[in-house]
C-alpha atoms as a PDB file:
ATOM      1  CA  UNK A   1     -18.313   3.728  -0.873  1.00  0.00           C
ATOM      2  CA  UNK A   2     -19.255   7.371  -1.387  1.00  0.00           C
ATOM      3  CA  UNK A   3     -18.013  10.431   0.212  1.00  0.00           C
ATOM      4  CA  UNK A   4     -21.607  12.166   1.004  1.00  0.00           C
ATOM      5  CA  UNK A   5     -22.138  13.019   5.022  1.00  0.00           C
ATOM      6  CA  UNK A   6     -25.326  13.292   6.456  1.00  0.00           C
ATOM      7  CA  UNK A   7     -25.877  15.649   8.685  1.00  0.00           C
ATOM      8  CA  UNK A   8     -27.408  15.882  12.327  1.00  0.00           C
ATOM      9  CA  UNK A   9     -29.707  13.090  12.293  1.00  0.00           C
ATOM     10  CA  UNK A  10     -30.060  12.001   8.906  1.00  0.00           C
ATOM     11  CA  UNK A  11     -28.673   8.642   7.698  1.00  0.00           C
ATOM     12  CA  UNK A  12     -27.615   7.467   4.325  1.00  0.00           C
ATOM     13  CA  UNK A  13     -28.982   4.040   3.307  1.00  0.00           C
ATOM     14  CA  UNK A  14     -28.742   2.280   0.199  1.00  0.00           C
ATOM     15  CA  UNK A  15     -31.912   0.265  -0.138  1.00  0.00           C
ATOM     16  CA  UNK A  16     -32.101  -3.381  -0.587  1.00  0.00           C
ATOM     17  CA  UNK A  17     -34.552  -4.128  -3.771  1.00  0.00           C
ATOM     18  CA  UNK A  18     -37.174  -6.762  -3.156  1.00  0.00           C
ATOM     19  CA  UNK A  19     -38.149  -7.804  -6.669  1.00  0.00           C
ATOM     20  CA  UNK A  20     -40.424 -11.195  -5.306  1.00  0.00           C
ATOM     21  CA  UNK A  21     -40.910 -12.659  -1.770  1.00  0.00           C
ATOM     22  CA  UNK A  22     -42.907 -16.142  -1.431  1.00  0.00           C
ATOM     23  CA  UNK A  23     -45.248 -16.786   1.345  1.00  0.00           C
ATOM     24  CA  UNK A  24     -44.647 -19.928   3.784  1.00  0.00           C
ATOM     25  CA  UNK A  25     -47.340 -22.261   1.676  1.00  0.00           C
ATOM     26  CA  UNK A  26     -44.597 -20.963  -1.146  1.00  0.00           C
ATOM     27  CA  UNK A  27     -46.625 -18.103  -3.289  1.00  0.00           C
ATOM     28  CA  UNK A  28     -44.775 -15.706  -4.986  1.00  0.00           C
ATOM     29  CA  UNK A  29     -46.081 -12.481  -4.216  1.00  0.00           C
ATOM     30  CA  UNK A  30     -44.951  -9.564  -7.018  1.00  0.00           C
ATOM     31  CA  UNK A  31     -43.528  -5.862  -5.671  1.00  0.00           C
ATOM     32  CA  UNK A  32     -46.446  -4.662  -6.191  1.00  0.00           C
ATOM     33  CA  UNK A  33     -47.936  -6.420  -3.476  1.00  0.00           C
ATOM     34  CA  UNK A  34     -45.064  -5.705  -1.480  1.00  0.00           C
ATOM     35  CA  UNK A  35     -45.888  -1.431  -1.530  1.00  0.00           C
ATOM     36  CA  UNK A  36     -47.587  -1.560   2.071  1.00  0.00           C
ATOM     37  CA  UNK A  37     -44.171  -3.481   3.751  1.00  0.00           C
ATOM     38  CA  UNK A  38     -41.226  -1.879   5.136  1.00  0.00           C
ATOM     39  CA  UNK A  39     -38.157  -1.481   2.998  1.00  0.00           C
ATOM     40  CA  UNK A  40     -34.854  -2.728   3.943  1.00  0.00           C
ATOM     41  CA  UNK A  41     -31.685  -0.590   3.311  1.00  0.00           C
ATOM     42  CA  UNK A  42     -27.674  -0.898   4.496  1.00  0.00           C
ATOM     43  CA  UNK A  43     -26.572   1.750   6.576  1.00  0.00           C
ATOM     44  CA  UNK A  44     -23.977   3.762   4.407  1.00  0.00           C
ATOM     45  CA  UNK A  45     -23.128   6.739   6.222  1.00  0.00           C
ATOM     46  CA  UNK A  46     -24.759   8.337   9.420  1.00  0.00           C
ATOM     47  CA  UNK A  47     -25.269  11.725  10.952  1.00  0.00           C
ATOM     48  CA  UNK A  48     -22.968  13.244  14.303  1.00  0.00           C
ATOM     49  CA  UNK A  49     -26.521  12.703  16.045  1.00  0.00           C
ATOM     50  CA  UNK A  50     -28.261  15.850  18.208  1.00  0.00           C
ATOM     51  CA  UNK A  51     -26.756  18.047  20.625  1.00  0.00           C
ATOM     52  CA  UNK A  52     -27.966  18.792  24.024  1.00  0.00           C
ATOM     53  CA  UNK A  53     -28.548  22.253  25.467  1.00  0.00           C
ATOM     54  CA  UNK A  54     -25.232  21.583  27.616  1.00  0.00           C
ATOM     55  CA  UNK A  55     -23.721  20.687  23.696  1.00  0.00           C
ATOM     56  CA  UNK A  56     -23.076  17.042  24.620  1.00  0.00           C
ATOM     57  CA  UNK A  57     -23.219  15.109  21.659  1.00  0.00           C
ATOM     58  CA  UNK A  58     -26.349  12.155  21.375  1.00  0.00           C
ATOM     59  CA  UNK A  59     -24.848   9.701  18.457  1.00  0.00           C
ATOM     60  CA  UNK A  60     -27.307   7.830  16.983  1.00  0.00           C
ATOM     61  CA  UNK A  61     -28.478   4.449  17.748  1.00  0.00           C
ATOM     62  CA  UNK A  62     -27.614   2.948  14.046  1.00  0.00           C
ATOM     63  CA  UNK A  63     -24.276   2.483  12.692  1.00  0.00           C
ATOM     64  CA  UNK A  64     -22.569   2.330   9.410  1.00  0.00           C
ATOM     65  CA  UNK A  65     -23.285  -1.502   7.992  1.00  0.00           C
ATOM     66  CA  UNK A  66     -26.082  -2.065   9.893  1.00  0.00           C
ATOM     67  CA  UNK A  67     -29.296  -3.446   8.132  1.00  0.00           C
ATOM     68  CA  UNK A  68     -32.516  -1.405   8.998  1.00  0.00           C
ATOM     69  CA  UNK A  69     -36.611  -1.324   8.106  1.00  0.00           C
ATOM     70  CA  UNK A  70     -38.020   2.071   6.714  1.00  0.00           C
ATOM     71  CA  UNK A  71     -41.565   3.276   5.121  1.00  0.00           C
ATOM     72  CA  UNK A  72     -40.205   4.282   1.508  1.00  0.00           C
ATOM     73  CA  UNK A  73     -42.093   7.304   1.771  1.00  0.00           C
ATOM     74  CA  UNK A  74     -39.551   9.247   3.998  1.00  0.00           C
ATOM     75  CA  UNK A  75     -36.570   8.613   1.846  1.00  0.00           C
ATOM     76  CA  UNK A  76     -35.013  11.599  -0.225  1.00  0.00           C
ATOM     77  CA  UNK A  77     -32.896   9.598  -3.203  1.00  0.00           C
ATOM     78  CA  UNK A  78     -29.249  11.147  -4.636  1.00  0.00           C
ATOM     79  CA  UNK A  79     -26.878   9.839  -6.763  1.00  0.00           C
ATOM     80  CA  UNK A  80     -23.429  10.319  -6.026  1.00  0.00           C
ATOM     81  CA  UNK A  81     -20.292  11.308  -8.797  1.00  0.00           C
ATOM     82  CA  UNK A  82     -20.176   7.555  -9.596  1.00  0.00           C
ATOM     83  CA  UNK A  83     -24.268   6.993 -10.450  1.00  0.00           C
ATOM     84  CA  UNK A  84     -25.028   5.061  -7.056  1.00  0.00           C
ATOM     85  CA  UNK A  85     -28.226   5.773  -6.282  1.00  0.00           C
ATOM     86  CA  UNK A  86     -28.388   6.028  -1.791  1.00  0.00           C
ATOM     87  CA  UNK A  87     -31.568   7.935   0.497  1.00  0.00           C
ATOM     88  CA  UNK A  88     -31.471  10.004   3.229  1.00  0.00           C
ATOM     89  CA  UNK A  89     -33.900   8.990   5.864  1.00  0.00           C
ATOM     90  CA  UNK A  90     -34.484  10.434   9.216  1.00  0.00           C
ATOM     91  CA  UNK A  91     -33.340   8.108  11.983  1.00  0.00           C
ATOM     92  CA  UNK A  92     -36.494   8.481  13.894  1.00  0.00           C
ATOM     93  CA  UNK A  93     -38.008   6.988  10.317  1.00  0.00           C
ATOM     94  CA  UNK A  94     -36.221   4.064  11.285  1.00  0.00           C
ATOM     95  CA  UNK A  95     -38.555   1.389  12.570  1.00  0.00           C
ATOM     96  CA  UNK A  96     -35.640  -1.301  13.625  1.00  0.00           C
ATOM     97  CA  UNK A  97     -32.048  -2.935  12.873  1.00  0.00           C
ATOM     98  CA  UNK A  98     -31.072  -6.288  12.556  1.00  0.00           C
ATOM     99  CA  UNK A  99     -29.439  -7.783  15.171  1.00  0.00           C
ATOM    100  CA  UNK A 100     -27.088 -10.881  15.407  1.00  0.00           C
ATOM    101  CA  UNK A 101     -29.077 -11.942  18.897  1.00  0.00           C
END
């Protein structure tokens, strides 16, 4: 684990690396034909989430260990003190979680 925060509404994700995928009649499409898909990343860390003019606190609406879709062109990449390579993303960059339902 690494010790970075996000703050406000950022998240910390450490994306999932899709080197293949195969296609239900079983192709094997290449990651260069997967550029125009969303990524998939584990939630690492997340933000405190916005405050309200009243200074209520709005957490956000993805945890830590959740799995979640993303455009890789909103991601920011750092490496921590131990060369793990994580992105901050925006939560509302988010498209959707997986769920267990």
């Amino acid at each position: 684990m690494t010790n970075i925060k996000p703050l406000g509404t950022l998240v910390l994700v450490e994306k999932i690396e899709e080197t293949e995928k195969k296609t239900a009649s079983g192709l094997v499409l290449t990651a260069a034909s997967l550029d125009r898909e969303l990524s998939r990343g584990k939630v690492i860390a997340v933000g405190d989430g916005t405050r309200d003019i009243y200074g209520n606190v709005h957490p956000l609406l993805v945890e830590v260990g959740d799995l979640v879709y993303f455009n890789d062109g909103n991601l920011t990449e750092i490496t921590d003190d131990n060369d793990n390579k994580y992105h901050f993303l925006s939560s509302t960059n988010i498209f959707g979680k997986v769920t267990n339902a």
